[in-house]
Protein backbone atom coordinates (compact mmCIF):
# COMPACT_ATOMS: atom_id res chain seq x y z
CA UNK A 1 108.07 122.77 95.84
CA UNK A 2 109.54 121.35 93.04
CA UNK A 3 107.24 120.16 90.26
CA UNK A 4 110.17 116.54 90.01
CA UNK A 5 109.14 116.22 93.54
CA UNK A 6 106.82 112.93 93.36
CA UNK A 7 103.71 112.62 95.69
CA UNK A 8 103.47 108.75 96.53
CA UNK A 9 100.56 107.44 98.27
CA UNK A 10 101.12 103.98 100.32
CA UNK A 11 98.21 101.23 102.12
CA UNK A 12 98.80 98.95 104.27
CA UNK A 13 95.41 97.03 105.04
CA UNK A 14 95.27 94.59 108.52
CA UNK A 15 94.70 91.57 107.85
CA UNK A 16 96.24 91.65 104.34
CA UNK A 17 93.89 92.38 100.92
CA UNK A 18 94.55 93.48 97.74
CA UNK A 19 94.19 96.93 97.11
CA UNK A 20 93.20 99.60 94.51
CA UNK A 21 94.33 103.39 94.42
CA UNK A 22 92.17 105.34 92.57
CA UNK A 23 90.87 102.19 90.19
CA UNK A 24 94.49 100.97 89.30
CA UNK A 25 95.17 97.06 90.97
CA UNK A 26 98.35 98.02 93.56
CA UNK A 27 99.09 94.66 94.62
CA UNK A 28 98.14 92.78 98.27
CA UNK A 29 99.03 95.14 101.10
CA UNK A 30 101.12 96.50 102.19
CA UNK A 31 101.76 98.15 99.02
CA UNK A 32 104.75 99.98 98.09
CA UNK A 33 104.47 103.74 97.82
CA UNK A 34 103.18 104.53 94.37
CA UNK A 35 103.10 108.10 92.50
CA UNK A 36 99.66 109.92 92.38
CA UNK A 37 98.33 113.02 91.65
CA UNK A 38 98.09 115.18 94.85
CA UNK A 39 94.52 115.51 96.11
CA UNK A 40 91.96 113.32 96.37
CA UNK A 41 92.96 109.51 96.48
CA UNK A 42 90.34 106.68 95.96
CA UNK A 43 91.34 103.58 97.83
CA UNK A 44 89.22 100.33 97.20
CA UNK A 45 90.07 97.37 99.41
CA UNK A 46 88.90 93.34 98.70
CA UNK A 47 89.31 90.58 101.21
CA UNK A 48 88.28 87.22 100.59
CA UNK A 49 86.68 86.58 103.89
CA UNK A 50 85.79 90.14 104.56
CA UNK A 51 84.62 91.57 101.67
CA UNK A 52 84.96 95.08 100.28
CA UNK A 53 85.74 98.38 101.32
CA UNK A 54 86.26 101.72 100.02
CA UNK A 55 87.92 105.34 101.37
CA UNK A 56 88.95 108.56 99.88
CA UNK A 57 91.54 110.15 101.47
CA UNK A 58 94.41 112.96 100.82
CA UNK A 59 97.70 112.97 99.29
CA UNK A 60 100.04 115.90 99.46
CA UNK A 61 102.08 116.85 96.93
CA UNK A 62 105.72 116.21 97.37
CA UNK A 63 105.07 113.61 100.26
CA UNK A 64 104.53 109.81 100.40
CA UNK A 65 101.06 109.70 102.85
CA UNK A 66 100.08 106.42 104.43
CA UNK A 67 96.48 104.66 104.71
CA UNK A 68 96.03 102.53 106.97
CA UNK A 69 93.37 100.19 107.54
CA UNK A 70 92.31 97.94 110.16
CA UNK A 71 88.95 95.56 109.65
């Protein structure tokens, strides 16, 4: 694969919360697909009614991967 291939790594939370990928504030979900290193991904979620949660899950280089959660 090309190394100016970008891996992008997406979340779209239900209901809506803002979201973190791996400690970096990506907006209120759904977020658009941001670059990130392949691998491991960090994702922290914050709701106001709902409270907080927090995932790891996989991105693979070259490909835009999508999280998504439902509370």
């Amino acid at each position: 694969m090309p190394a100016d291939v970008p891996t992008r790594f997406q979340v779209v939370a239900i209901p809506r919360a803002r979201v973190w990928i791996n400690g970096t504030y990506a907006g209120v979900s759904p977020t658009r697909a941001i670059k990130v290193q392949s691998g491991s991904v960090t994702v922290r979620l914050e709701h106001a009614a709902l409270g907080m949660y927090e995932t790891t899950s996989s991105a693979t280089a070259g490909e835009t991967t999508e999280l998504t959660v439902r509370w």
